[in-house]
N, C-alpha and C. Protein backbone atom coordinates (compact mmCIF):
# COMPACT_ATOMS: atom_id res chain seq x y z
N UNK A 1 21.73 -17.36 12.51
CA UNK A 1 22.67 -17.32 13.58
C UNK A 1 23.63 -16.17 13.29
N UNK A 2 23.88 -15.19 14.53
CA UNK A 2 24.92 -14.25 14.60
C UNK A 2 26.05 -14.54 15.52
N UNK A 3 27.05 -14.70 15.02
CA UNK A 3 28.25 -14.77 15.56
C UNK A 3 29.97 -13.86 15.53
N UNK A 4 30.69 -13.87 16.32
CA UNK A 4 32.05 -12.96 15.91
C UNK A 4 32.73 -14.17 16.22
N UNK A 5 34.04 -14.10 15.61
CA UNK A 5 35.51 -14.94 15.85
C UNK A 5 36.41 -14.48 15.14
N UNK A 6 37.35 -14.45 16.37
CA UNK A 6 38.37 -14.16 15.78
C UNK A 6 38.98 -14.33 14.32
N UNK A 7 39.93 -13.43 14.03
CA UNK A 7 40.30 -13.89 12.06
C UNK A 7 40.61 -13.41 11.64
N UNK A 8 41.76 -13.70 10.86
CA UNK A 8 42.80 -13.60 9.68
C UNK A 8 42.42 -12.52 8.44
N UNK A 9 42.60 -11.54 9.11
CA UNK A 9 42.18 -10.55 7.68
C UNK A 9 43.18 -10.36 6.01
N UNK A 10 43.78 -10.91 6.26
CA UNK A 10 45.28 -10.94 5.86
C UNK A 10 45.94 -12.55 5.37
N UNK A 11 46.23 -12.67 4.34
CA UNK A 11 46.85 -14.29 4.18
C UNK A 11 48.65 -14.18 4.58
N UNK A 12 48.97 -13.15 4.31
CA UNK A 12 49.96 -12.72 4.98
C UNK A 12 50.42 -11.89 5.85
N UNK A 13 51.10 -12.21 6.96
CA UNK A 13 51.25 -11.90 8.53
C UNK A 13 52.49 -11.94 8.74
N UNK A 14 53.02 -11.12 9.91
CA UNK A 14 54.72 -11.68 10.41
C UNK A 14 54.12 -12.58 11.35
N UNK A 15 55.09 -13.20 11.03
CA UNK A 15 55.37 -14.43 12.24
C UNK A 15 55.36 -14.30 13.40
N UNK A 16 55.54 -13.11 14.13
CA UNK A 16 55.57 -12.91 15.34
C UNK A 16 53.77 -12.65 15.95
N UNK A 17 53.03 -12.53 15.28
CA UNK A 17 51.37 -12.33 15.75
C UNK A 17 51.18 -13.61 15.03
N UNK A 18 51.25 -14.02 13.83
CA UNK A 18 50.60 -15.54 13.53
C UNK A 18 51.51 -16.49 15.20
N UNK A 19 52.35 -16.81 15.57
CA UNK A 19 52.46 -17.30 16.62
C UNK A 19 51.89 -17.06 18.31
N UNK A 20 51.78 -15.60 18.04
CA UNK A 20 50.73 -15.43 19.33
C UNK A 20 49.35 -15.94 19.10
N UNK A 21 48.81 -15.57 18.17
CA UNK A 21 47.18 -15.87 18.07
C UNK A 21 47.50 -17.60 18.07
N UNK A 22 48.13 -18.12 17.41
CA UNK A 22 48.14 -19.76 17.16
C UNK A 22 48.12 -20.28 18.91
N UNK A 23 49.62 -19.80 19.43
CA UNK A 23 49.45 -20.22 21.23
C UNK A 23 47.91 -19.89 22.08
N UNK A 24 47.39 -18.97 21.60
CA UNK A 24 46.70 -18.00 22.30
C UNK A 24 45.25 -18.53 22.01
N UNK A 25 44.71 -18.91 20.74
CA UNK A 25 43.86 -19.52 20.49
C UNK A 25 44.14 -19.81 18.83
N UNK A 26 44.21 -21.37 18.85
CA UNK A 26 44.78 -21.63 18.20
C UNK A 26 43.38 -22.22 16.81
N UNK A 27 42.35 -22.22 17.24
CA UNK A 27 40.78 -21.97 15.93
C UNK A 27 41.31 -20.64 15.39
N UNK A 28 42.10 -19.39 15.34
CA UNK A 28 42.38 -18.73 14.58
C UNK A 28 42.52 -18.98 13.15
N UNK A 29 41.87 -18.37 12.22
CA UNK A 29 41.63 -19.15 10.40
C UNK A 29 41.17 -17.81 9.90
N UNK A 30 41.32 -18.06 8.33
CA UNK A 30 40.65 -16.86 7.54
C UNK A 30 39.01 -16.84 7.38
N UNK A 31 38.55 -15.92 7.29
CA UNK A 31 36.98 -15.78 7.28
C UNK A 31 36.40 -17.39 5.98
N UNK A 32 36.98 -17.43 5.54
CA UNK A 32 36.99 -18.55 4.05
C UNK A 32 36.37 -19.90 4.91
N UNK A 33 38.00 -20.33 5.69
CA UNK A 33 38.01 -21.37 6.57
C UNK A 33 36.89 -21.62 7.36
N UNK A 34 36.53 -20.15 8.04
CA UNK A 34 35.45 -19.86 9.27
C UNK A 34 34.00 -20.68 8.17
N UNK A 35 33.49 -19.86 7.27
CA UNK A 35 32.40 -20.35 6.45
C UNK A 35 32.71 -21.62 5.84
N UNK A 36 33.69 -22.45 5.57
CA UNK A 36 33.70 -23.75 5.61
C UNK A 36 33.33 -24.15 6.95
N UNK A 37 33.49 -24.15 7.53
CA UNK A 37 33.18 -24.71 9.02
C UNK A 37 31.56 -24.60 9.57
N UNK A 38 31.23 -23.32 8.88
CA UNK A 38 29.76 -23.39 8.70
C UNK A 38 29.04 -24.38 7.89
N UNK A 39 29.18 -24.16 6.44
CA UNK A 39 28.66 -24.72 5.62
C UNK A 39 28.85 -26.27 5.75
N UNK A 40 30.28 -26.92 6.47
CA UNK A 40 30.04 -28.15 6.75
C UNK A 40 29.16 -28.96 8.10
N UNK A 41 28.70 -27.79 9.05
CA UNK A 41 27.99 -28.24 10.07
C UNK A 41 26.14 -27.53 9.45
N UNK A 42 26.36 -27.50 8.43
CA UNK A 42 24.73 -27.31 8.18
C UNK A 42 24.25 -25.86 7.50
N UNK A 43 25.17 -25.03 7.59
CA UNK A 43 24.99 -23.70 7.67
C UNK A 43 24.72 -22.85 6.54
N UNK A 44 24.30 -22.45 6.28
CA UNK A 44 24.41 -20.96 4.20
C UNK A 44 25.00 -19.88 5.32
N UNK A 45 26.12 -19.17 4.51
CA UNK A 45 26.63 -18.10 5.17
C UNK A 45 25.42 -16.91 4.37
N UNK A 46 25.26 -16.19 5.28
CA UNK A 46 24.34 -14.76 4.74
C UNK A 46 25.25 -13.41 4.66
N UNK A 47 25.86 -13.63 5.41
CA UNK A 47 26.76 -11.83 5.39
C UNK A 47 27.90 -12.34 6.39
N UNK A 48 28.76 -11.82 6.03
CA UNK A 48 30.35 -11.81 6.90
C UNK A 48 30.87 -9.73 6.83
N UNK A 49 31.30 -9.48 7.88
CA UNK A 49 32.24 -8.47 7.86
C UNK A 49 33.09 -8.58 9.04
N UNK A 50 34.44 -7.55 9.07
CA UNK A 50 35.10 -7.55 9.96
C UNK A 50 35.00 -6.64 11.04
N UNK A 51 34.93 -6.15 12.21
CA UNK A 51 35.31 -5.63 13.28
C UNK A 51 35.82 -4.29 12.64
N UNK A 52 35.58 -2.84 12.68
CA UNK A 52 36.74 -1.57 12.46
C UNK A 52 38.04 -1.85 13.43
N UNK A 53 39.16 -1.01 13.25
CA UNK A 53 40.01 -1.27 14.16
C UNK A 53 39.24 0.44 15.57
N UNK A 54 38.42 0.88 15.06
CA UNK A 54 37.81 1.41 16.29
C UNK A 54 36.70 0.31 16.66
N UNK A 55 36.36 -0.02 16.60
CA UNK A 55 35.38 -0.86 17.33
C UNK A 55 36.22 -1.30 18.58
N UNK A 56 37.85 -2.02 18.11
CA UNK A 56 38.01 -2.48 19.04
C UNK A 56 39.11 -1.21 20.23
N UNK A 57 39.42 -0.38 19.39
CA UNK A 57 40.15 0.46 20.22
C UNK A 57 39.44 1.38 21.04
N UNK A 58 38.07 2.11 20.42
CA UNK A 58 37.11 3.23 21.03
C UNK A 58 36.09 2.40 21.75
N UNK A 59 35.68 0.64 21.42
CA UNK A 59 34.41 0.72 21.93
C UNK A 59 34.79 -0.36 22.95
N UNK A 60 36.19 -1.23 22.70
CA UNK A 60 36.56 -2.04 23.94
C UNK A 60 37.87 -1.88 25.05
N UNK A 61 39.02 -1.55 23.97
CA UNK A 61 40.36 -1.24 24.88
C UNK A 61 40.34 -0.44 25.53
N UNK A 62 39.97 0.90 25.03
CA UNK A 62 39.42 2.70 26.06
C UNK A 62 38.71 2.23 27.19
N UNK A 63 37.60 1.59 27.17
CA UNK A 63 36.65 1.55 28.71
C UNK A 63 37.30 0.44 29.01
N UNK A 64 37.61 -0.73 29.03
CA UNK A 64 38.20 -1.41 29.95
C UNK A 64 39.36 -0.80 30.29
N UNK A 65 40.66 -0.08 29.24
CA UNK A 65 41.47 0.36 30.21
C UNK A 65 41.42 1.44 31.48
N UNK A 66 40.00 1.78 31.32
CA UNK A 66 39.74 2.92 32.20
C UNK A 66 39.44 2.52 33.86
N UNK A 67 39.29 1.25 33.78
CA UNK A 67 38.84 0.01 34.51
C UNK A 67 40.04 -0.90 35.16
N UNK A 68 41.24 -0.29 35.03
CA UNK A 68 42.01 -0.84 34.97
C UNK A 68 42.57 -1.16 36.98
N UNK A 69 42.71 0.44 37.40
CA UNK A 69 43.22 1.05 38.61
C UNK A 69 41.81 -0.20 39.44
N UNK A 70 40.65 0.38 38.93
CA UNK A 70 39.39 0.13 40.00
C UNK A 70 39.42 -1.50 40.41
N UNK A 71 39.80 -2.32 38.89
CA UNK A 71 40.18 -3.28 39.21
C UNK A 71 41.16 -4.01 40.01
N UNK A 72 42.06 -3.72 39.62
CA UNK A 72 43.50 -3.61 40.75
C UNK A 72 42.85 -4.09 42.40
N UNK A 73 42.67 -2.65 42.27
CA UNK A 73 41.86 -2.01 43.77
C UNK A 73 41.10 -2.88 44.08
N UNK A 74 39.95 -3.41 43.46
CA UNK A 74 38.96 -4.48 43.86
C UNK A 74 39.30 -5.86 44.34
N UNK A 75 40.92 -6.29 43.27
CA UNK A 75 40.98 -7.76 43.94
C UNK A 75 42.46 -7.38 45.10
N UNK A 76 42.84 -6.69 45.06
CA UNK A 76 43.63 -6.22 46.64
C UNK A 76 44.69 -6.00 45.89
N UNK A 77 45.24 -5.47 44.72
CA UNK A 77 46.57 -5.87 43.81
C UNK A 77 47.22 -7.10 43.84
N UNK A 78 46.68 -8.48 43.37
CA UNK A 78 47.35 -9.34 43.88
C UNK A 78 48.18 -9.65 42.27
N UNK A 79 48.88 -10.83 42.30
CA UNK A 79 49.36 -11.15 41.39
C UNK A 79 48.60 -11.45 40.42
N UNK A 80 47.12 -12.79 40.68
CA UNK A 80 46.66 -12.95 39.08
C UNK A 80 45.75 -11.49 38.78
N UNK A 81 45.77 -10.64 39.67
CA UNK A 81 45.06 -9.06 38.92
C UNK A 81 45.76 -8.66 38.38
N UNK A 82 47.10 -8.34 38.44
CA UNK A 82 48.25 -7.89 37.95
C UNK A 82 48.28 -8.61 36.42
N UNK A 83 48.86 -9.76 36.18
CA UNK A 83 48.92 -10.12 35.36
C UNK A 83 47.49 -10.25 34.29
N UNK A 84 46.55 -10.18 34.51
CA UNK A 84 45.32 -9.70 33.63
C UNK A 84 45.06 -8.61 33.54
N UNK A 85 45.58 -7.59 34.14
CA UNK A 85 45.86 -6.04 33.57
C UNK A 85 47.08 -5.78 32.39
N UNK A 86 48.33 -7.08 33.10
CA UNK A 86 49.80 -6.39 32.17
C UNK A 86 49.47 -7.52 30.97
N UNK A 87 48.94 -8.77 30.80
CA UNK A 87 48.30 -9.13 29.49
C UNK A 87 47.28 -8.20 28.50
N UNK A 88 46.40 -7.77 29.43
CA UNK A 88 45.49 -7.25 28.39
C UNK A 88 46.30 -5.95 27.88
N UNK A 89 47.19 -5.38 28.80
CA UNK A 89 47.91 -4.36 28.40
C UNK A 89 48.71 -4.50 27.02
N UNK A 90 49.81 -5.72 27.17
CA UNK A 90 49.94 -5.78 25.49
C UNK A 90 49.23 -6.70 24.79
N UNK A 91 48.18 -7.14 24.98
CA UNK A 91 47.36 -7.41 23.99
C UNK A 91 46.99 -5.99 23.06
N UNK A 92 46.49 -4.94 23.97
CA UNK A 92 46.32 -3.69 23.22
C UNK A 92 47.44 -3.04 22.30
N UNK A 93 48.64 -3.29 22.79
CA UNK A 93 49.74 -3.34 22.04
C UNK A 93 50.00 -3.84 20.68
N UNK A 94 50.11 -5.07 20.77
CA UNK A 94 49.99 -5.99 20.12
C UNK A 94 48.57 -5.49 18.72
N UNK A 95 47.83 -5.23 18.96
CA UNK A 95 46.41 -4.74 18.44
C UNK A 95 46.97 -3.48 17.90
N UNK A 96 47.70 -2.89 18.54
CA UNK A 96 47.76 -1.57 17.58
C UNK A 96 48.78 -1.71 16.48
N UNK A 97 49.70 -2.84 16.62
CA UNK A 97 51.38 -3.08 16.11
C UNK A 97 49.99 -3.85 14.83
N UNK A 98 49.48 -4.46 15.04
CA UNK A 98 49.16 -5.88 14.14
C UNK A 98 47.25 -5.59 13.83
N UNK A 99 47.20 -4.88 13.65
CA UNK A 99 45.76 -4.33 13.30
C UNK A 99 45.41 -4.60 11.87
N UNK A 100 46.53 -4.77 11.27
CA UNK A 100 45.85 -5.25 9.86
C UNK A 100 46.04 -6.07 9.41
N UNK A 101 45.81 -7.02 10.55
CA UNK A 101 46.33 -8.57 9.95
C UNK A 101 45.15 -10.03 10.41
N UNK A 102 44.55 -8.72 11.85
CA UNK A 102 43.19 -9.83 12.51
C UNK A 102 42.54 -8.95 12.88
N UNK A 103 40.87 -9.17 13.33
CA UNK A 103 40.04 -8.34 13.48
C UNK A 103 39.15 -9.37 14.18
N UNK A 104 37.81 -8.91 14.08
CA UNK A 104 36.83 -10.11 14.95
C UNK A 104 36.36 -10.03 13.72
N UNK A 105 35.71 -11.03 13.37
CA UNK A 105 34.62 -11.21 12.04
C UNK A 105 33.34 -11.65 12.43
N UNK A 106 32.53 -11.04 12.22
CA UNK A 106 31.13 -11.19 12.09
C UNK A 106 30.14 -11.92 11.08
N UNK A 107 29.92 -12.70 11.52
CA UNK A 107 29.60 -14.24 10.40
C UNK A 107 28.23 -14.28 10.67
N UNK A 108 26.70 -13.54 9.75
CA UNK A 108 25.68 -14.13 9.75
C UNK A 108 25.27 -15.53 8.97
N UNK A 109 24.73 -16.26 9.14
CA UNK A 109 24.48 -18.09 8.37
C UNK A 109 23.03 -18.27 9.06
N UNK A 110 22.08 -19.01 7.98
CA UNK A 110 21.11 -19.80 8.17
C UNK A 110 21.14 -21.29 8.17
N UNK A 111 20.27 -21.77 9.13
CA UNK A 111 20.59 -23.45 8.82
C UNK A 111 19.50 -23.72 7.74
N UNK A 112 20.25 -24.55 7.01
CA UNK A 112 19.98 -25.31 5.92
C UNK A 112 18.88 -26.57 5.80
């Protein structure tokens, strides 16, 4: 099994991103935690790595923000378009302030 989730690259964080990710999705844990969670539903972890912080800036934030206007445009500018443009907007923010603290992790595991 191949999987990503979110995760704690870092045992120490400011408080101000450990409280967003916790509201935001709150299964946020260190890669450690993540492979306990494997290994107790059946799993051998095979390989773990993290996300680059280009992966997520060159290969996801760049083309969706490019996507941004067309979107708009598509649902008529209404309010919930708006607000899923000005979220994801500082989410990217947020991502550039706090980049070395979470990443996506990439968790290969076999069942057991």
């Amino acid at each position: 099994m191949a999987l990503t989730e979110i995760t704690w690259i870092s045992l120490a964080r400011p408080k101000e991103i450990e409280d967003y990710w916790h509201q935001a999705y709150p299964e946020i844990a260190t890669a450690s935690d993540k492979i306990r969670i494997l290994e107790h539903n059946g799993f051998s972890p095979v390989a773990y790595f993290y996300l680059s912080p280009e992966s997520w800036t060159d290969h996801y934030y760049k083309p969706l923000e490019k996507h941004f206007a067309t979107f708009l445009d598509q649902q008529g500018h209404s309010e919930p378009a708006k607000k899923v443009v000005a979220d994801t907007k500082m989410e990217m923010e947020w991502y550039q302030k706090y980049k070395d603290f979470y990443s996506y992790g990439f968790y290969i595991a076999k069942k057991i």
